[in-house]
N, C-alpha and C. Protein backbone atom coordinates (compact mmCIF):
# COMPACT_ATOMS: atom_id res chain seq x y z
N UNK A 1 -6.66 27.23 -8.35
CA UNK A 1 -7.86 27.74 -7.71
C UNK A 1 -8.40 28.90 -8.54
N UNK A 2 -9.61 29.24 -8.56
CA UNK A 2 -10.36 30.22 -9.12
C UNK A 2 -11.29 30.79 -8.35
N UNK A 3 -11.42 32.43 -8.90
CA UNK A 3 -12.45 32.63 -7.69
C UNK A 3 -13.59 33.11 -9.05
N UNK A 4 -14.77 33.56 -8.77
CA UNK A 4 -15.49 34.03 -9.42
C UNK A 4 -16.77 34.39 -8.73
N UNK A 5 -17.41 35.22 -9.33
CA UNK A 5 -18.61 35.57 -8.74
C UNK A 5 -19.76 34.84 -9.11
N UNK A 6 -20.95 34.63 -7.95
CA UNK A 6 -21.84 34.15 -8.71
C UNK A 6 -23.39 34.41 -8.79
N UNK A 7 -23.94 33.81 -9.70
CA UNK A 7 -25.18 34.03 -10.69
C UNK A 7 -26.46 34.39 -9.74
N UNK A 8 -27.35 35.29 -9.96
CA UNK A 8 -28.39 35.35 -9.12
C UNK A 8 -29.09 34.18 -8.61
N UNK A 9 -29.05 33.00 -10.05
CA UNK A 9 -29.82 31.86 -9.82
C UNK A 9 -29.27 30.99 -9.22
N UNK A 10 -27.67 30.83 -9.04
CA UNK A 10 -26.91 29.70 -8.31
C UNK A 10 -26.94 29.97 -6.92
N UNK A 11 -27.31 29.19 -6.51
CA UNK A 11 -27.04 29.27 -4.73
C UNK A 11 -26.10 29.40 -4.50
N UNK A 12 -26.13 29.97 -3.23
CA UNK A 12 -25.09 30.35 -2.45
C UNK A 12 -24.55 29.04 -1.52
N UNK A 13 -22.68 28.95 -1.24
CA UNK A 13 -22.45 27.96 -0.22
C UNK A 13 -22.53 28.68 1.33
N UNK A 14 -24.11 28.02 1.47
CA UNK A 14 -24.41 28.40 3.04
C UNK A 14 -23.40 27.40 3.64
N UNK A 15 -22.93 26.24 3.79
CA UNK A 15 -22.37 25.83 4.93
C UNK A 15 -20.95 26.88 4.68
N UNK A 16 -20.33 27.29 3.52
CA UNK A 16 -19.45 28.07 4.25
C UNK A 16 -19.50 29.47 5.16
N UNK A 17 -21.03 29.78 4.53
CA UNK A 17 -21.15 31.22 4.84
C UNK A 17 -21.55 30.93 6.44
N UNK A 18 -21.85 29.98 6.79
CA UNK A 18 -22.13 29.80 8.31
C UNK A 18 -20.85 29.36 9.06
N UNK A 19 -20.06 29.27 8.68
CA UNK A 19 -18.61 29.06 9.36
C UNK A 19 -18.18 30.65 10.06
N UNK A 20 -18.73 31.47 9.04
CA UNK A 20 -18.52 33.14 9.47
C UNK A 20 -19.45 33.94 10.48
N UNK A 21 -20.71 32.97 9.93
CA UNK A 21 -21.30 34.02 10.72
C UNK A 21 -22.40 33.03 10.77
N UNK A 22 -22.91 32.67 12.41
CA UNK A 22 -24.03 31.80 12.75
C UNK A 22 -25.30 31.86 12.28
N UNK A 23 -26.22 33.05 11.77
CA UNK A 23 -27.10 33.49 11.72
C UNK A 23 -27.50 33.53 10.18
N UNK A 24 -28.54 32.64 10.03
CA UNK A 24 -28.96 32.64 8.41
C UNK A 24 -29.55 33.72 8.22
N UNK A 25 -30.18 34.56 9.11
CA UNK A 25 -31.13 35.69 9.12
C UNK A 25 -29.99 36.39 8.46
N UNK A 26 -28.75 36.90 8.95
CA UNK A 26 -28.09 38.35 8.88
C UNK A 26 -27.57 37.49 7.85
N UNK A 27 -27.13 36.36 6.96
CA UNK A 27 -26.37 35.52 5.46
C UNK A 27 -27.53 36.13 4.65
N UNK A 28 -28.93 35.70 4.97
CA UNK A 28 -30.02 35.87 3.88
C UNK A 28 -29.81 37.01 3.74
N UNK A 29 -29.86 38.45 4.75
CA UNK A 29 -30.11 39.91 4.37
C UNK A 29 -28.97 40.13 3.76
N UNK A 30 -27.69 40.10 3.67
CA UNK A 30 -26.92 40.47 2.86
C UNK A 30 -26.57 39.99 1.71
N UNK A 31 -26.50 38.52 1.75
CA UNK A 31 -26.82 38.10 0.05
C UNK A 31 -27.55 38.78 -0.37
N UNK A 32 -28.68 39.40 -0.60
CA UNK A 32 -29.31 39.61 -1.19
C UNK A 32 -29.51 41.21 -1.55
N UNK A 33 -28.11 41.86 -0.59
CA UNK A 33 -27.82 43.08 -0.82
C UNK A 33 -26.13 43.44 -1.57
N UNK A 34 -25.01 42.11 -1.45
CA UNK A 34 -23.95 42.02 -1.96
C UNK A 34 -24.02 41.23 -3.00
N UNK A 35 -22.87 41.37 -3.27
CA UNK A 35 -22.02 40.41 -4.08
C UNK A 35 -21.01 39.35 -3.51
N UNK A 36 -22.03 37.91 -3.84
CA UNK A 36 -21.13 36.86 -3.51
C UNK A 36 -20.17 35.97 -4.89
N UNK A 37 -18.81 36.14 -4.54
CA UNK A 37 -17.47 35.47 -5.13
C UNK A 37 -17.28 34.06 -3.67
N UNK A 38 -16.84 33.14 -4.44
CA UNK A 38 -16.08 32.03 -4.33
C UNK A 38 -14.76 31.09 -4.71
N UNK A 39 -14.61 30.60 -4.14
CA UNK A 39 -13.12 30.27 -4.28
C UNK A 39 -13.59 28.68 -4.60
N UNK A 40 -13.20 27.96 -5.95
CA UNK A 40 -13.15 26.81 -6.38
C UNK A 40 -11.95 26.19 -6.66
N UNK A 41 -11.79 25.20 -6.33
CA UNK A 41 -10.90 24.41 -6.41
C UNK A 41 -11.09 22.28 -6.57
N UNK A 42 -11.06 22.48 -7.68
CA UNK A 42 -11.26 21.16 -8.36
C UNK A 42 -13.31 21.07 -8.86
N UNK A 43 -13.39 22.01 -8.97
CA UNK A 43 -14.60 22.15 -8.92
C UNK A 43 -15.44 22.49 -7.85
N UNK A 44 -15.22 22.65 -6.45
CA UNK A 44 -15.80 22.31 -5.47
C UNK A 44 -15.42 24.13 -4.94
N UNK A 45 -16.60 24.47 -3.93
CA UNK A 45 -16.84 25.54 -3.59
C UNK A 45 -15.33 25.30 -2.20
N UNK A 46 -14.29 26.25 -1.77
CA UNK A 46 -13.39 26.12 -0.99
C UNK A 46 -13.76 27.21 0.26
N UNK A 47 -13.74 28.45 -0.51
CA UNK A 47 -13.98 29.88 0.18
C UNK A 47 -15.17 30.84 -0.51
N UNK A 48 -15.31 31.71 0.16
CA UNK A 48 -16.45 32.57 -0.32
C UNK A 48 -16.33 34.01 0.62
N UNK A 49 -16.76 35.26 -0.25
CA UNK A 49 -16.80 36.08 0.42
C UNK A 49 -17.59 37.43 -0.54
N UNK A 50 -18.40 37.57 0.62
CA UNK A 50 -19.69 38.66 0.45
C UNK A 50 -18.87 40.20 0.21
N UNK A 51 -19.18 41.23 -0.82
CA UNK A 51 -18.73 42.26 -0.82
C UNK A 51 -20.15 42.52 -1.08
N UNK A 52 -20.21 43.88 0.37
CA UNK A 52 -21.77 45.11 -0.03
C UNK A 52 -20.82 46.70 0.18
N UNK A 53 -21.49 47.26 -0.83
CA UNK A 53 -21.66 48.57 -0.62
C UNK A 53 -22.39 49.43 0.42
N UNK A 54 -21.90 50.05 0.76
CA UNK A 54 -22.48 50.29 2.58
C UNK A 54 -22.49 52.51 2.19
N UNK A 55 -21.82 52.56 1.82
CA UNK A 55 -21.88 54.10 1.96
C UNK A 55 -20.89 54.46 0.44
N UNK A 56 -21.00 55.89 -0.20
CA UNK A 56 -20.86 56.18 -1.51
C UNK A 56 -18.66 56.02 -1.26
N UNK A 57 -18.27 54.85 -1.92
CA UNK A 57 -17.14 55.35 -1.99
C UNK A 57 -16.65 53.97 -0.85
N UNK A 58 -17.17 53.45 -0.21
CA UNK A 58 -17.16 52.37 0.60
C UNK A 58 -17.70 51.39 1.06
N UNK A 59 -17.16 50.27 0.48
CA UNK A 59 -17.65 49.31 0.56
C UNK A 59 -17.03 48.05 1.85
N UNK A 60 -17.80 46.68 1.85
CA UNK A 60 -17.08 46.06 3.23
C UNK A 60 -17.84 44.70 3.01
N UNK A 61 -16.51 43.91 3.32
CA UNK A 61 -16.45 42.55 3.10
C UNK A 61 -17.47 41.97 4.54
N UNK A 62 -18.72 41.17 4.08
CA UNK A 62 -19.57 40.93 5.26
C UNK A 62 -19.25 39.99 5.67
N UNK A 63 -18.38 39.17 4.98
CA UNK A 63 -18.41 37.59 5.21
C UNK A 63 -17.58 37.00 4.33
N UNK A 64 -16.82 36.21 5.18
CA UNK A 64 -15.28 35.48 4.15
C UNK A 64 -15.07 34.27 4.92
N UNK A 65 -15.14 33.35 4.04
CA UNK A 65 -14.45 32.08 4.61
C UNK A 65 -14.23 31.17 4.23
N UNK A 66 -13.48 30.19 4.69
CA UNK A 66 -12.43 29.09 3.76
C UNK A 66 -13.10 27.55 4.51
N UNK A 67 -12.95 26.52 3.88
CA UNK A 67 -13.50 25.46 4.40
C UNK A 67 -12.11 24.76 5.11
N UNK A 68 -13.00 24.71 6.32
CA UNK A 68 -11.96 23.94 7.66
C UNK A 68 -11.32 23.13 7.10
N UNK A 69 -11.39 22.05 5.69
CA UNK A 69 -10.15 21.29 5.21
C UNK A 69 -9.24 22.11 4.83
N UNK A 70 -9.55 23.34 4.28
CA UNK A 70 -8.26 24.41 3.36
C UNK A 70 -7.60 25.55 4.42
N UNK A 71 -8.28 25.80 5.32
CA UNK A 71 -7.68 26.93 6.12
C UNK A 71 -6.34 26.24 6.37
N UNK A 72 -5.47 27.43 6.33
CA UNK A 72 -3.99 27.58 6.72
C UNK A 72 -3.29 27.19 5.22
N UNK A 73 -3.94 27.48 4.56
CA UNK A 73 -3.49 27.32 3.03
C UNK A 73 -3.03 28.49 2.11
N UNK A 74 -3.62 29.31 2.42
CA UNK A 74 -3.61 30.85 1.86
C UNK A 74 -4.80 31.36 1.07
N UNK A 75 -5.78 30.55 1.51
CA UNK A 75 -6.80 30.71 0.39
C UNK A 75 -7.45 32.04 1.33
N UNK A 76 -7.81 32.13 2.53
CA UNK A 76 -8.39 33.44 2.63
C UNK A 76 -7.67 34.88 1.83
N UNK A 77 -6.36 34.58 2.08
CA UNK A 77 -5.48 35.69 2.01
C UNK A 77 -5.77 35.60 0.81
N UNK A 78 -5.62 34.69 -0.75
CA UNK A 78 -6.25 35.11 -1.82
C UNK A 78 -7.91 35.53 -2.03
N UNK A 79 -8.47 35.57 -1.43
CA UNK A 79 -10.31 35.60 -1.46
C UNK A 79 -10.00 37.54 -0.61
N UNK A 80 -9.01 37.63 -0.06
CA UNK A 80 -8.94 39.55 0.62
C UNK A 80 -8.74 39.77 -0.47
N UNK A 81 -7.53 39.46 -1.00
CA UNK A 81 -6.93 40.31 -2.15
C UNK A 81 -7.58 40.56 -3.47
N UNK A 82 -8.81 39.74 -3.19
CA UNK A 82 -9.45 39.44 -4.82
C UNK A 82 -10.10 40.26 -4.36
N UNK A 83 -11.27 40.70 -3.10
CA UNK A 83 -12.04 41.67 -2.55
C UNK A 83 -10.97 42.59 -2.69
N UNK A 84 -10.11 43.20 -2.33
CA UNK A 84 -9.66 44.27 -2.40
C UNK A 84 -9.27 45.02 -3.90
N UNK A 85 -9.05 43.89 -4.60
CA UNK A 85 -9.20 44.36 -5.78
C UNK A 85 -10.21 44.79 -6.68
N UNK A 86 -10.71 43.98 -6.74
CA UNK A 86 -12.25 44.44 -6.73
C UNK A 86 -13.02 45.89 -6.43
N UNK A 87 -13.24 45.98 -4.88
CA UNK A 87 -13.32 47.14 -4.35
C UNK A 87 -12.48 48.33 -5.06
N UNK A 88 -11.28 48.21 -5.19
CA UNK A 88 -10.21 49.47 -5.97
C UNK A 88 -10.99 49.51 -6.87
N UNK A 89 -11.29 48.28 -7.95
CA UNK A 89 -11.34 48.63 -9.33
C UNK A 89 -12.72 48.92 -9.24
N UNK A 90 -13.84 49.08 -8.45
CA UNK A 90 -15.03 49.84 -8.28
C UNK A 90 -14.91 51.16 -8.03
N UNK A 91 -13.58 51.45 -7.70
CA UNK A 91 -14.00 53.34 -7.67
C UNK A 91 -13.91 53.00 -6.13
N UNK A 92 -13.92 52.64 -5.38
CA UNK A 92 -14.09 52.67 -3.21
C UNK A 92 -12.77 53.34 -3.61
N UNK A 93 -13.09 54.13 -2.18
CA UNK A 93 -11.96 54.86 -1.56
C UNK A 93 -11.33 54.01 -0.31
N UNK A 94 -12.78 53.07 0.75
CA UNK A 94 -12.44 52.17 1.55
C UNK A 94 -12.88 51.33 1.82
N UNK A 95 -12.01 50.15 2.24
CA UNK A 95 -13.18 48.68 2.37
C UNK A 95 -12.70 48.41 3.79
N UNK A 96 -13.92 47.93 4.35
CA UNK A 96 -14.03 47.47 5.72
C UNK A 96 -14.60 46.21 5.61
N UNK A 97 -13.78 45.81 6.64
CA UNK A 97 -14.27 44.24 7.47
C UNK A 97 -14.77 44.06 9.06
N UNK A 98 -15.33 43.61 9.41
CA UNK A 98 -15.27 43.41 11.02
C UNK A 98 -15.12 42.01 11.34
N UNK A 99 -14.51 42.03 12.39
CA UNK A 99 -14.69 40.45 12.92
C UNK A 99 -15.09 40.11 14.84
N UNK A 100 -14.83 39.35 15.23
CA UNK A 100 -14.99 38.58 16.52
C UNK A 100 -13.81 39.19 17.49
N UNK A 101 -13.76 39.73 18.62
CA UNK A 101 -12.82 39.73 19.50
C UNK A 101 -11.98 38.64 19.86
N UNK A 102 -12.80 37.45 19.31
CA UNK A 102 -12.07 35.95 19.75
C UNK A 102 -12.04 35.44 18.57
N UNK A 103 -11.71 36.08 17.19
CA UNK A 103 -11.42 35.86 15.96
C UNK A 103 -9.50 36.31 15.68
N UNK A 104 -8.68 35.63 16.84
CA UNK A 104 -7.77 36.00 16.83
C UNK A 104 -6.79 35.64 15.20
N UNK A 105 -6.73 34.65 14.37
CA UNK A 105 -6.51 34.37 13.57
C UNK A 105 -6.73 35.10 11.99
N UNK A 106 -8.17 35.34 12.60
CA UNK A 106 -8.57 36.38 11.52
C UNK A 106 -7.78 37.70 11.37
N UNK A 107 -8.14 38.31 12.57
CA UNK A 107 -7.52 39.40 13.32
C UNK A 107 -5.73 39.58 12.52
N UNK A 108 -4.94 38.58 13.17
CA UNK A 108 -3.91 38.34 12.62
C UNK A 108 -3.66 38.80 10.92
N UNK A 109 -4.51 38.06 10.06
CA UNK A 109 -4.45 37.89 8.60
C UNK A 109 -5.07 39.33 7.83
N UNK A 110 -6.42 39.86 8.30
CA UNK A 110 -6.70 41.14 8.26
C UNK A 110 -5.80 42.16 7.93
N UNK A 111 -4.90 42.52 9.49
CA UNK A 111 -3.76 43.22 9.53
C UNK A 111 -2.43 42.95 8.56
N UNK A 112 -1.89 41.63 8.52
CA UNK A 112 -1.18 41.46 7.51
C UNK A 112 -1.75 41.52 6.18
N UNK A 113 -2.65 41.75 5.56
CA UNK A 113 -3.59 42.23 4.33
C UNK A 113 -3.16 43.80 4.31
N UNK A 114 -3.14 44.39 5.63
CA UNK A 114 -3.25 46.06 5.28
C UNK A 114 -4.46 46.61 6.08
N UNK A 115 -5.23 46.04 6.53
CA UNK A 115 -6.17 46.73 7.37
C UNK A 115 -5.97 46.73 8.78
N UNK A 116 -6.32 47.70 8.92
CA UNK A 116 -5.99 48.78 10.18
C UNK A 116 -7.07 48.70 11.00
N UNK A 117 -7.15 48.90 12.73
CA UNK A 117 -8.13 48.86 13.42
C UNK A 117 -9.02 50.04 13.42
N UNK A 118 -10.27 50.31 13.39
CA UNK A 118 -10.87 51.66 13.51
C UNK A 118 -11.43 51.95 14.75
N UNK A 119 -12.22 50.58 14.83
CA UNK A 119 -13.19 50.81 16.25
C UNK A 119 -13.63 49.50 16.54
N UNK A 120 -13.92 49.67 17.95
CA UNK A 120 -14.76 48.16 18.54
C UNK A 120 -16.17 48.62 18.70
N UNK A 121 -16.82 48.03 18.16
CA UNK A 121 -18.57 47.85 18.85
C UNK A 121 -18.28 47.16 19.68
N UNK A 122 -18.53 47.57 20.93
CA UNK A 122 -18.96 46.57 22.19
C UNK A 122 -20.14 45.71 22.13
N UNK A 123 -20.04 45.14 23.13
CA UNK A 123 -20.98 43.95 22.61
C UNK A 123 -22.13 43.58 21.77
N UNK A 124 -21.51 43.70 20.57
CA UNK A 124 -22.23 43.69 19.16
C UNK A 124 -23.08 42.20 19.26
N UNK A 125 -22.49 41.68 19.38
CA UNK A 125 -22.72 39.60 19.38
C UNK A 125 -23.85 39.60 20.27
N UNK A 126 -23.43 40.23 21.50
CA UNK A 126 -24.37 40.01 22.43
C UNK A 126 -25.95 40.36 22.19
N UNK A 127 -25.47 41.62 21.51
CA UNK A 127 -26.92 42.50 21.13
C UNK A 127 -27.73 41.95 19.80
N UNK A 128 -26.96 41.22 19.07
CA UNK A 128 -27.40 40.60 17.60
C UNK A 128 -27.66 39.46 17.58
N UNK A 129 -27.35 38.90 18.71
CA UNK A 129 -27.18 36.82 18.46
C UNK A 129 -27.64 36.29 19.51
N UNK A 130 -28.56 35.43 19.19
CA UNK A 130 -29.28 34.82 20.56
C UNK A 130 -28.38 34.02 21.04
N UNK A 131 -27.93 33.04 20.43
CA UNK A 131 -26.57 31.85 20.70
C UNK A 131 -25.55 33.00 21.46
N UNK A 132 -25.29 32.42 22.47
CA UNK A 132 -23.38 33.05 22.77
C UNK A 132 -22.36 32.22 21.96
N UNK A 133 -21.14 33.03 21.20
CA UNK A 133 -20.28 32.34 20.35
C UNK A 133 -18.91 32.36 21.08
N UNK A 134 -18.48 31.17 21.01
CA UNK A 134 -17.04 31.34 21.92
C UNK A 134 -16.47 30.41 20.68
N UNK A 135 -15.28 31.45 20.86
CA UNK A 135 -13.85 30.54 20.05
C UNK A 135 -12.63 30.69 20.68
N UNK A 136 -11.47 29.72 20.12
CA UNK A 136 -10.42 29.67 21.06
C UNK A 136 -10.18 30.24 22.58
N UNK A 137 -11.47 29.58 23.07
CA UNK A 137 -11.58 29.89 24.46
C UNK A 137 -12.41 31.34 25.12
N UNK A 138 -12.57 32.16 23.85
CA UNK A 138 -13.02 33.45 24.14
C UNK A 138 -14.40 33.47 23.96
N UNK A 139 -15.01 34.21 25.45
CA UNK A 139 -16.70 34.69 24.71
C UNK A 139 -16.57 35.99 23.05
N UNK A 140 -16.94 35.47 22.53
CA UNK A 140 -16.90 36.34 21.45
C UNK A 140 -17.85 37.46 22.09
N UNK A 141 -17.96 38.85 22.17
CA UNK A 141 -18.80 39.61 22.41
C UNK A 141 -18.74 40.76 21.88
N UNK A 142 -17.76 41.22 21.51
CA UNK A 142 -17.47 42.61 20.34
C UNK A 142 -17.28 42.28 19.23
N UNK A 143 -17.12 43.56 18.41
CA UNK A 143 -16.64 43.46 17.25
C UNK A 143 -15.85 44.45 16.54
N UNK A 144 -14.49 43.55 16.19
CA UNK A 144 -13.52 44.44 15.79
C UNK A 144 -13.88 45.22 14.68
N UNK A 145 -13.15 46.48 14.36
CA UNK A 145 -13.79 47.12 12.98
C UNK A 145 -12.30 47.35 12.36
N UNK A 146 -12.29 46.99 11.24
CA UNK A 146 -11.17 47.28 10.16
C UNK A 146 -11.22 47.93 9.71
N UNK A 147 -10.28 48.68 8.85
CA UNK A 147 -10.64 49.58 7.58
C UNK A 147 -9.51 49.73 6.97
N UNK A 148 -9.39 49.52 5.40
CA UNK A 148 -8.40 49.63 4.37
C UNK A 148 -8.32 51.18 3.56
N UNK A 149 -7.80 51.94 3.51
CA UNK A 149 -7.70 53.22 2.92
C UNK A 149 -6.76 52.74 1.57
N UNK A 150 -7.86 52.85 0.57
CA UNK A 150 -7.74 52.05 -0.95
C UNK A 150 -6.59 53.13 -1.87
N UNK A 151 -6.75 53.87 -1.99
CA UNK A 151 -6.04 55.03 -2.50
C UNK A 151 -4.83 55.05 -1.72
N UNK A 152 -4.07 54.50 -0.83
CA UNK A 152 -2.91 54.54 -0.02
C UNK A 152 -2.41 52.82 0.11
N UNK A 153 -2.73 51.92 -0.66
CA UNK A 153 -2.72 50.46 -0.70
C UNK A 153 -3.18 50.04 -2.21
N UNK A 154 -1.56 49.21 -2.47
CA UNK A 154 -1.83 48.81 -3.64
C UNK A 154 -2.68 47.49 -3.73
N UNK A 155 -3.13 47.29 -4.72
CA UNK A 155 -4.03 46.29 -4.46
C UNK A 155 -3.93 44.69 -4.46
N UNK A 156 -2.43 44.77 -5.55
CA UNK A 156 -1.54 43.56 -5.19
C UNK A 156 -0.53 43.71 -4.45
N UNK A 157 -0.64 44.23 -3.33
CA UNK A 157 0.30 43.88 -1.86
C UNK A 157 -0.02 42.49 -1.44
């Protein structure tokens, strides 16, 4: 597998980036403010994940995700570590993620990465998304907030 970043002119894989996050509106505004890397494998787009710069010294993964044939493979967990590396080798002090209250899986893999809980936005989903999103049974309606303290985490953990 390989990951790499890509070209202003190559499109982006929207069907993965919509596995993360429903809304082409909030995919379009941040492509076009991050940096999108992907995860290939045999040629074919697998995973993908958005890194933006958000504040001097911190940056945060908007969007990560693996295609429903590959999940439970390890490919997210390589697509963090490549963001986290990344992020270090930019000079960040911290990288943040958020996810779904009913993103229990995620949630899970996050934490075993090294990121730590900071805060919940309450009903973030609710306030941002016309659709209601439910997964493994849960109304999705918050949103968890992560945060990695880069300078205290090596980057190949």
């Amino acid at each position: 597998m390989k990951i790499r970043s890509i070209g202003h002119s190559e499109p982006p894989p929207m069907n993965l980036l919509l596995l993360a996050d429903p809304s082409i509106e909030f995919i379009e505004d941040y492509l076009n403010r991050g940096k999108t890397y992907i995860a290939e494998l045999n040629g074919a787009a697998v995973g993908v994940y958005i890194l933006l710069a958000t504040r001097p010294g911190t940056c945060e993964i908007v969007n990560i995700a693996v295609s429903e044939k590959y999940q439970g493979e390890g490919i997210g967990r390589k697509l963090l570590q490549h963001a986290i590396e990344h992020a270090f080798q930019g000079g960040n002090k911290t990288l943040e993620i958020g996810t779904g209250n009913s993103s229990i899986v995620q949630l899970a893999l996050y934490q075993k990465c090294g990121f730590r809980i900071t805060g919940v936005d309450r009903d973030f989903f609710v306030r941002h998304y016309k659709e209601d999103i439910h997964e493994n049974g849960i109304h999705c309606r918050d949103m968890i907030r992560l945060s990695m303290d880069l300078q205290r985490q090596s980057p190949n953990d």
